[in-house]
C-alpha atoms as a PDB file:
ATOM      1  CA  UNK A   1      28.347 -40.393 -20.596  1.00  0.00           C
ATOM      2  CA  UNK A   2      27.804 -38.183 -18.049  1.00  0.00           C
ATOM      3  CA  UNK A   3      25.644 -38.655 -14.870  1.00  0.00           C
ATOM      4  CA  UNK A   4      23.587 -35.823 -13.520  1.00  0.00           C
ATOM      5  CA  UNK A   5      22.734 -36.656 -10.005  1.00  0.00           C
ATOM      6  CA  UNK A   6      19.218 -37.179  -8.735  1.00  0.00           C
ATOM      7  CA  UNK A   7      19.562 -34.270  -6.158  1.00  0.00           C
ATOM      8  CA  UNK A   8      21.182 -31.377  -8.387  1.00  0.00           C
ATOM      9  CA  UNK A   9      17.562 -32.414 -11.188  1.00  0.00           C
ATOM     10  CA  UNK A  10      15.223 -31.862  -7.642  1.00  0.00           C
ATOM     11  CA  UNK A  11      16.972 -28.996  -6.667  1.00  0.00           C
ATOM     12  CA  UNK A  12      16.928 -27.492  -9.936  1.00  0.00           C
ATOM     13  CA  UNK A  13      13.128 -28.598 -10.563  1.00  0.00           C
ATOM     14  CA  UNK A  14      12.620 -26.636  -7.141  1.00  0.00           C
ATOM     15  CA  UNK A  15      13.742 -23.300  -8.805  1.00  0.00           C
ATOM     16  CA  UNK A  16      11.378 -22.319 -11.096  1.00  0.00           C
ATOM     17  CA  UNK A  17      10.224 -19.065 -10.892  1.00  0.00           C
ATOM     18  CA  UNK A  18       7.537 -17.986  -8.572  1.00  0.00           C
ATOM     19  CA  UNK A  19       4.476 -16.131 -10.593  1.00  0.00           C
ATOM     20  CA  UNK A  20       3.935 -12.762  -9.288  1.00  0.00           C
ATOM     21  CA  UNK A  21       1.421 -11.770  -7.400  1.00  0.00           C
ATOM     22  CA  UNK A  22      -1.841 -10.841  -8.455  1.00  0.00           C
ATOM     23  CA  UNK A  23      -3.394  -8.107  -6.211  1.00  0.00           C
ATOM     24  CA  UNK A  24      -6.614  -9.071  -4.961  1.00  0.00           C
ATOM     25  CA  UNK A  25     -10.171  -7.689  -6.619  1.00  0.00           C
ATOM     26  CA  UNK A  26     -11.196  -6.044  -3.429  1.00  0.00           C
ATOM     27  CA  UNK A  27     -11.938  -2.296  -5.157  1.00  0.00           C
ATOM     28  CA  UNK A  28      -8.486  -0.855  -4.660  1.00  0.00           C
ATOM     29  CA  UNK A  29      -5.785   0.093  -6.452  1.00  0.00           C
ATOM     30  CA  UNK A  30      -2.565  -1.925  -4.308  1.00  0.00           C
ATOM     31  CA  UNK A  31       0.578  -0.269  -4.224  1.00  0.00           C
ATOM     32  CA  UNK A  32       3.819  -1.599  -2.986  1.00  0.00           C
ATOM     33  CA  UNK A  33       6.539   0.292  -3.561  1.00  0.00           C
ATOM     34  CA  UNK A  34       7.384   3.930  -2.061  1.00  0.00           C
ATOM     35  CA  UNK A  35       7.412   6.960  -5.072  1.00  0.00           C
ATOM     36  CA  UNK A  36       4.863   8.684  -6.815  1.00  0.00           C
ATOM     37  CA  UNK A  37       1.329   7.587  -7.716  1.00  0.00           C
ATOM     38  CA  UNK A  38      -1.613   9.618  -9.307  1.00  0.00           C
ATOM     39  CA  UNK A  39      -4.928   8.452  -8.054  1.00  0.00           C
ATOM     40  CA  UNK A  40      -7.853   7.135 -10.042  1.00  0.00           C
ATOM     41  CA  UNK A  41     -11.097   6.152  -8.865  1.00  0.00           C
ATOM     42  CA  UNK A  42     -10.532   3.413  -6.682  1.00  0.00           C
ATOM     43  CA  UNK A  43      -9.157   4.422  -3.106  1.00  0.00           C
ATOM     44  CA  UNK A  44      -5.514   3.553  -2.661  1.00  0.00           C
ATOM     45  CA  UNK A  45      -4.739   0.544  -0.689  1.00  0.00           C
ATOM     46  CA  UNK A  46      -0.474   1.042   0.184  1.00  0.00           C
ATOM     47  CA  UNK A  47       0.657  -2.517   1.089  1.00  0.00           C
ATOM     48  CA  UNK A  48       4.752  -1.853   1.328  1.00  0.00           C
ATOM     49  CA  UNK A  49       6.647  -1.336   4.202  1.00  0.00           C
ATOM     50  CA  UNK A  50       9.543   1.437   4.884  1.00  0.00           C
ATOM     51  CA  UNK A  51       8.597   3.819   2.283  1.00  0.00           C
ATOM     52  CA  UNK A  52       7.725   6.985   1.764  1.00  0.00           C
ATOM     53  CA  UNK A  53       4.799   8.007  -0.593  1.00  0.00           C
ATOM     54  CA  UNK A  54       3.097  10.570  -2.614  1.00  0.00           C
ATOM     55  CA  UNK A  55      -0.083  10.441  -4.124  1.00  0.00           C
ATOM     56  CA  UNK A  56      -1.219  13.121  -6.592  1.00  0.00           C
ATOM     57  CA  UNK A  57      -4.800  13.786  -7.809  1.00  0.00           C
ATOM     58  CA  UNK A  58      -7.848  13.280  -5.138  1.00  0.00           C
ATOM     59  CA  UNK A  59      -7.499   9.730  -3.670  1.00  0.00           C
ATOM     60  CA  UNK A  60     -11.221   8.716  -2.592  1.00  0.00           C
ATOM     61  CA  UNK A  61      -9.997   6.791   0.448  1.00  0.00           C
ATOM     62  CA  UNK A  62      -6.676   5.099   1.304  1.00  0.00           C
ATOM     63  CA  UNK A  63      -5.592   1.893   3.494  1.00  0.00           C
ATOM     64  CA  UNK A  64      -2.599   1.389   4.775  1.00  0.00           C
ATOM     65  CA  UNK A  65      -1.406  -2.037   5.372  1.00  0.00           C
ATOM     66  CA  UNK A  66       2.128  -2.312   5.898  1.00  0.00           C
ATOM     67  CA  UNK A  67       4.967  -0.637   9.108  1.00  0.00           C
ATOM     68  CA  UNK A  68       6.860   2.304   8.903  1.00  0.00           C
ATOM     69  CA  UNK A  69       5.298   4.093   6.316  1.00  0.00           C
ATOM     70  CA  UNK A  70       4.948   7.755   4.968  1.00  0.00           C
ATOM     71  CA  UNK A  71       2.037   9.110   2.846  1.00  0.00           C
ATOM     72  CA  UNK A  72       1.099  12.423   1.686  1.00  0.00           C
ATOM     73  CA  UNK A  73      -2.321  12.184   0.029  1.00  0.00           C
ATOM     74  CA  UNK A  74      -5.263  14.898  -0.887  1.00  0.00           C
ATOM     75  CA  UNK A  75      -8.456  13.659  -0.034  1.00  0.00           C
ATOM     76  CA  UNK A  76     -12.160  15.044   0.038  1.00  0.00           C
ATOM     77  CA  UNK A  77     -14.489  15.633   2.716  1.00  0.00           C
ATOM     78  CA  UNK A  78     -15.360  12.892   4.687  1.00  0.00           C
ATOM     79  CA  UNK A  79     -12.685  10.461   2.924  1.00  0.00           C
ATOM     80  CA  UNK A  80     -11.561   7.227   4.532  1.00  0.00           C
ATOM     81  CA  UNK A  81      -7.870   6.286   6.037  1.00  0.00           C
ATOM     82  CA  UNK A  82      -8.022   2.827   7.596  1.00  0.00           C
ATOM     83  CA  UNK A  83      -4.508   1.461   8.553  1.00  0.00           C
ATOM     84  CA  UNK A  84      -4.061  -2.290   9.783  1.00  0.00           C
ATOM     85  CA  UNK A  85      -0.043  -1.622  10.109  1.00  0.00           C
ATOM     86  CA  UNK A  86       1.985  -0.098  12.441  1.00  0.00           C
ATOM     87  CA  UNK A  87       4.070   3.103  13.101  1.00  0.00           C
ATOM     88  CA  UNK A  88       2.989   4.906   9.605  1.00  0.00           C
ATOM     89  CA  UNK A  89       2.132   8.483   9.311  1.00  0.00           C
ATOM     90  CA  UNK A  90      -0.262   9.954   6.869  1.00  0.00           C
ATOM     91  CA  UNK A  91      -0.603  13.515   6.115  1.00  0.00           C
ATOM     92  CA  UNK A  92      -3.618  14.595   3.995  1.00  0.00           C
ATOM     93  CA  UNK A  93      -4.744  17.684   2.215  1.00  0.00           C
ATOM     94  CA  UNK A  94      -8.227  18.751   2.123  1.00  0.00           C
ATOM     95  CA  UNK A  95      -9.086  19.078  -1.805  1.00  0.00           C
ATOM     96  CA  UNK A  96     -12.896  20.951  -0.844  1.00  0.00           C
ATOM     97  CA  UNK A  97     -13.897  22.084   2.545  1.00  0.00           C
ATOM     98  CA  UNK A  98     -15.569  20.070   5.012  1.00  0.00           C
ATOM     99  CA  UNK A  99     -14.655  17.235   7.769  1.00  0.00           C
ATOM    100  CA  UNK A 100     -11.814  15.857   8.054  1.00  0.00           C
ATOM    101  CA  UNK A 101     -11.086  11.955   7.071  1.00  0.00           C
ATOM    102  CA  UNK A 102     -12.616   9.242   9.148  1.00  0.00           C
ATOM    103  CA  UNK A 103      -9.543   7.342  10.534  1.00  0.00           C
ATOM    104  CA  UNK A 104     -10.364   3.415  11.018  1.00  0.00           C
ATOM    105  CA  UNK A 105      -6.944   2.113  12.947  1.00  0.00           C
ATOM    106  CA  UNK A 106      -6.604  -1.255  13.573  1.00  0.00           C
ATOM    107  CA  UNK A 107      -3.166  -1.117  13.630  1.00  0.00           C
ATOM    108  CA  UNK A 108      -0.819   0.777  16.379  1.00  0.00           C
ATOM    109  CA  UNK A 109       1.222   4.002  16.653  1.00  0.00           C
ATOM    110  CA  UNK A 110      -0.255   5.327  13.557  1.00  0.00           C
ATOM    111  CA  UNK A 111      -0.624   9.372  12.742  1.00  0.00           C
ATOM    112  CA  UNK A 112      -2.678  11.163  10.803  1.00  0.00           C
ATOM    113  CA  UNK A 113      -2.516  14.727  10.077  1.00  0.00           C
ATOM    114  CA  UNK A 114      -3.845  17.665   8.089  1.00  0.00           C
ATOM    115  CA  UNK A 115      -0.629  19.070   5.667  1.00  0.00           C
END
């Protein structure tokens, strides 16, 4: 017979997998990952770091929570960017005349530009 030791059973107990996740209910649609998202009708709340990101459609506000990030977004008048990170640049497009985003920045060395 055999004998496992006590060790390699805690260590492998220790292993199991960790559940993913689950973004919180807060009203916005968490993103992690840099690519290509269409907006719906929650405002966007980008919580990845050293990406690069396009959202398509009108986004009706956007957060951004993580470093180093770049965002191109369309937005309407009067919209909402907040950013708690650091060093990210967003670049917006108007989608109707009238003033530009309200910028909330909690973070440092953010950007944010019209397109």
């Amino acid at each position: 017979m055999r004998r496992i030791p006590l060790l390699a059973i805690l260590l492998f107990a220790a292993c199991e997998p960790t559940p993913p996740a689950v973004p919180p209910d807060d009203g916005y649609q968490h993103l992690t990952k840099g690519g290509s998202y269409e907006c719906g009708p929650q405002p966007v709340s980008f919580d990845g770091s050293h990406a690069d990101v396009t959202l398509t459609g009108t986004c009706t506000g956007l957060r951004v929570v993580g470093w180093h990030n770049g965002v191109l977004v369309s937005l309407p008048p009067g919209a909402s960017v907040e950013f708690t990170g650091s060093h990210n640049d967003v670049e917006y497009i108007l989608a109707a005349p009238g003033p530009a985003p309200q910028v909330v920045n909690s973070g440092t060395s953010n950007d944010v530009r019209v397109h």
